[in-house]
Protein backbone atom coordinates (compact mmCIF):
# COMPACT_ATOMS: atom_id res chain seq x y z
CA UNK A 1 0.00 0.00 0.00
CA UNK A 2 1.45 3.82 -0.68
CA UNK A 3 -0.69 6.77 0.12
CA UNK A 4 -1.84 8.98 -2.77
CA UNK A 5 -3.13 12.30 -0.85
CA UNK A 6 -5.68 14.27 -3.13
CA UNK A 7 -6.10 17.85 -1.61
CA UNK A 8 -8.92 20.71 -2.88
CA UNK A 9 -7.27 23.67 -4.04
CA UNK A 10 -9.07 27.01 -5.32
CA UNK A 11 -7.14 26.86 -8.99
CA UNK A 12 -5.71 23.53 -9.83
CA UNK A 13 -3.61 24.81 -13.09
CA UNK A 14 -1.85 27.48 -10.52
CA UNK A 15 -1.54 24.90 -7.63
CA UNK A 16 0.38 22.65 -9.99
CA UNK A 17 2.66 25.12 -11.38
CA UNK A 18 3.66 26.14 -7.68
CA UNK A 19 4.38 22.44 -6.96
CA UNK A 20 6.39 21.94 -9.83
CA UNK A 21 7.96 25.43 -9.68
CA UNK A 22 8.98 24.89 -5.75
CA UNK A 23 8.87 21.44 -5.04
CA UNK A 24 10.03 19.93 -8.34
CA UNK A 25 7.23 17.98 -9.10
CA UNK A 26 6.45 17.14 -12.36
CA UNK A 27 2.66 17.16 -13.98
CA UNK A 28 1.23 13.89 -14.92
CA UNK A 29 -2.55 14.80 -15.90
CA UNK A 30 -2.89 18.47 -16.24
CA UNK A 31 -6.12 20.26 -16.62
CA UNK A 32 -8.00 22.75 -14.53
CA UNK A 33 -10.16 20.34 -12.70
CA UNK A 34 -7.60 17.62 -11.42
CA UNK A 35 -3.90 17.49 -11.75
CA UNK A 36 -1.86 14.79 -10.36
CA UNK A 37 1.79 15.29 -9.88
CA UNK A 38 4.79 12.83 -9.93
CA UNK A 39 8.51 12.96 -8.63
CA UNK A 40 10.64 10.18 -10.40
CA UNK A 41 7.48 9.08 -12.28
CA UNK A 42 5.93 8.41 -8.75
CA UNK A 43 2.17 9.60 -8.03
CA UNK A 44 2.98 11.95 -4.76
CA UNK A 45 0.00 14.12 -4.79
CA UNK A 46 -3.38 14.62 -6.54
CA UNK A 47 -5.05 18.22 -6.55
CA UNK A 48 -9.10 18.59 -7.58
CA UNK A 49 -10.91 21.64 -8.10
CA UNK A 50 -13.18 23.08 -5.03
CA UNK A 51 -16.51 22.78 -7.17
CA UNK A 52 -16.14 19.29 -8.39
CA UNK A 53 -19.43 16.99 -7.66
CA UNK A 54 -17.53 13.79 -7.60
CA UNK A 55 -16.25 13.85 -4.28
CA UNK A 56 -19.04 15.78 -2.03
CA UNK A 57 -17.18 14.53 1.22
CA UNK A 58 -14.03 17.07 0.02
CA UNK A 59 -14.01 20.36 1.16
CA UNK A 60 -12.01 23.21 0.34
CA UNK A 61 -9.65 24.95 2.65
CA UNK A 62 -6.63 23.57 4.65
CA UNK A 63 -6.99 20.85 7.41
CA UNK A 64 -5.95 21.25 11.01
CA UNK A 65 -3.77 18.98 11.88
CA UNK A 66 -2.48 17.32 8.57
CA UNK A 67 0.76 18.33 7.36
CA UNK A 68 1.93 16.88 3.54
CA UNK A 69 5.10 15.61 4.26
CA UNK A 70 7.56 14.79 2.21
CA UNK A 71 11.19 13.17 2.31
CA UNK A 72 13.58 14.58 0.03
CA UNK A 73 16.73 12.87 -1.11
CA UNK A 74 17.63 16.27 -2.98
CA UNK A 75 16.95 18.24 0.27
CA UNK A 76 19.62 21.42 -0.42
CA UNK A 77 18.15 21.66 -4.41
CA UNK A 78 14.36 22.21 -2.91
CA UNK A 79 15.35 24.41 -0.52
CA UNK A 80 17.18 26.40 -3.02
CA UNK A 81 14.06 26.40 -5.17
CA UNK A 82 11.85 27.28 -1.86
CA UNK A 83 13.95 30.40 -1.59
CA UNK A 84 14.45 31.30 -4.78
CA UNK A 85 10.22 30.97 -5.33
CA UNK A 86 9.81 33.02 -2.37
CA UNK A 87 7.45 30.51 -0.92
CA UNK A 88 5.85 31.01 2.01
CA UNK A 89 8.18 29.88 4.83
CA UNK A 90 6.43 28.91 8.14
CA UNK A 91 9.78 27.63 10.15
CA UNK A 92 12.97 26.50 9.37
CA UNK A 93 14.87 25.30 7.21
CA UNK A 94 15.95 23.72 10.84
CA UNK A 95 18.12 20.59 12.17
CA UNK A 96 15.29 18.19 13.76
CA UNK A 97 17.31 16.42 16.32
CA UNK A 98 14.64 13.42 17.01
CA UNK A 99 14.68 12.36 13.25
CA UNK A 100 18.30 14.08 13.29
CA UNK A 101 17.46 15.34 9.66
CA UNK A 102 16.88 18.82 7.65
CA UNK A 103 13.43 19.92 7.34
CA UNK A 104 11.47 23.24 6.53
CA UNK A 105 7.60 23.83 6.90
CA UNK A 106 5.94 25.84 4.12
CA UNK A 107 2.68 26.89 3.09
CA UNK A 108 1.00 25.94 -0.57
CA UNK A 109 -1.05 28.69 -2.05
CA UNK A 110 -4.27 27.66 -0.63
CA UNK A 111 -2.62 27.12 3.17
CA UNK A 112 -1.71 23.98 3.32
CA UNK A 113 1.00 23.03 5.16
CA UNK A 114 4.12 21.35 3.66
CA UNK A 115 7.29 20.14 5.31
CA UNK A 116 9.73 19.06 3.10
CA UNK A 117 13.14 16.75 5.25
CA UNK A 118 15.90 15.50 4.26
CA UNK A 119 15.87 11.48 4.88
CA UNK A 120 16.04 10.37 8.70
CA UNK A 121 19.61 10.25 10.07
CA UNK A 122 20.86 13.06 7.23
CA UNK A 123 22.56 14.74 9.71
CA UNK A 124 23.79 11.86 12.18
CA UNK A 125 24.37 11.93 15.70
């Protein structure tokens, strides 16, 4: 099993260029209702449209207590493309000394909130 998070954004087109632009993701649908994006031709994360009927039980607007979080192998190259996109930046970049690894927490265009880490043990002891 692999999780494939879908998350309701107000402009899907937008949403996707911002995750490509900052994250490095890569479009693998495209289209202004649903968009799903892919990093090394893997499915990380799905984006639908607000309005769409299909799924009544999705509603818009960020979720308490759900972060997207994603391990990055190519940690310092995101975070140079964070900076250089002027994302929003809600803390960090920072050492996490539990996971001892990298990470920075980030806001998407519609609020939700992204951490991107380097993988567990990056930074040893």
């Amino acid at each position: 099993m692999k999780a494939q998070p879908m998350i309701v954004v107000a402009d899907v087109e937008a949403s996707s260029r911002w995750y490509q632009r900052v994250l490095g993701m890569s479009s693998a649908h495209g289209g202004d209702e649903y968009e799903q994006l892919t990093s090394d031709g893997d499915l990380v994360l799905q984006l639908h449209h607000d309005d769409q009927e299909e799924h009544p039980l999705l509603v818009s607007g960020p979720c308490t207590g759900i972060a997207l979080w994603f391990e990055d192998q190519r940690f310092d190259d995101t975070l140079g493309r964070i900076v250089a996109a002027d994302a929003e930046i809600a803390e960090g970049p920072m050492v996490n000394p539990l996971a001892h690894h990298r990470e920075v927490w980030l806001h998407d265009p519609d609020g939700h909130l992204i951490v991107v880490s380097s993988p567990f043990g990056d930074v040893g002891d």
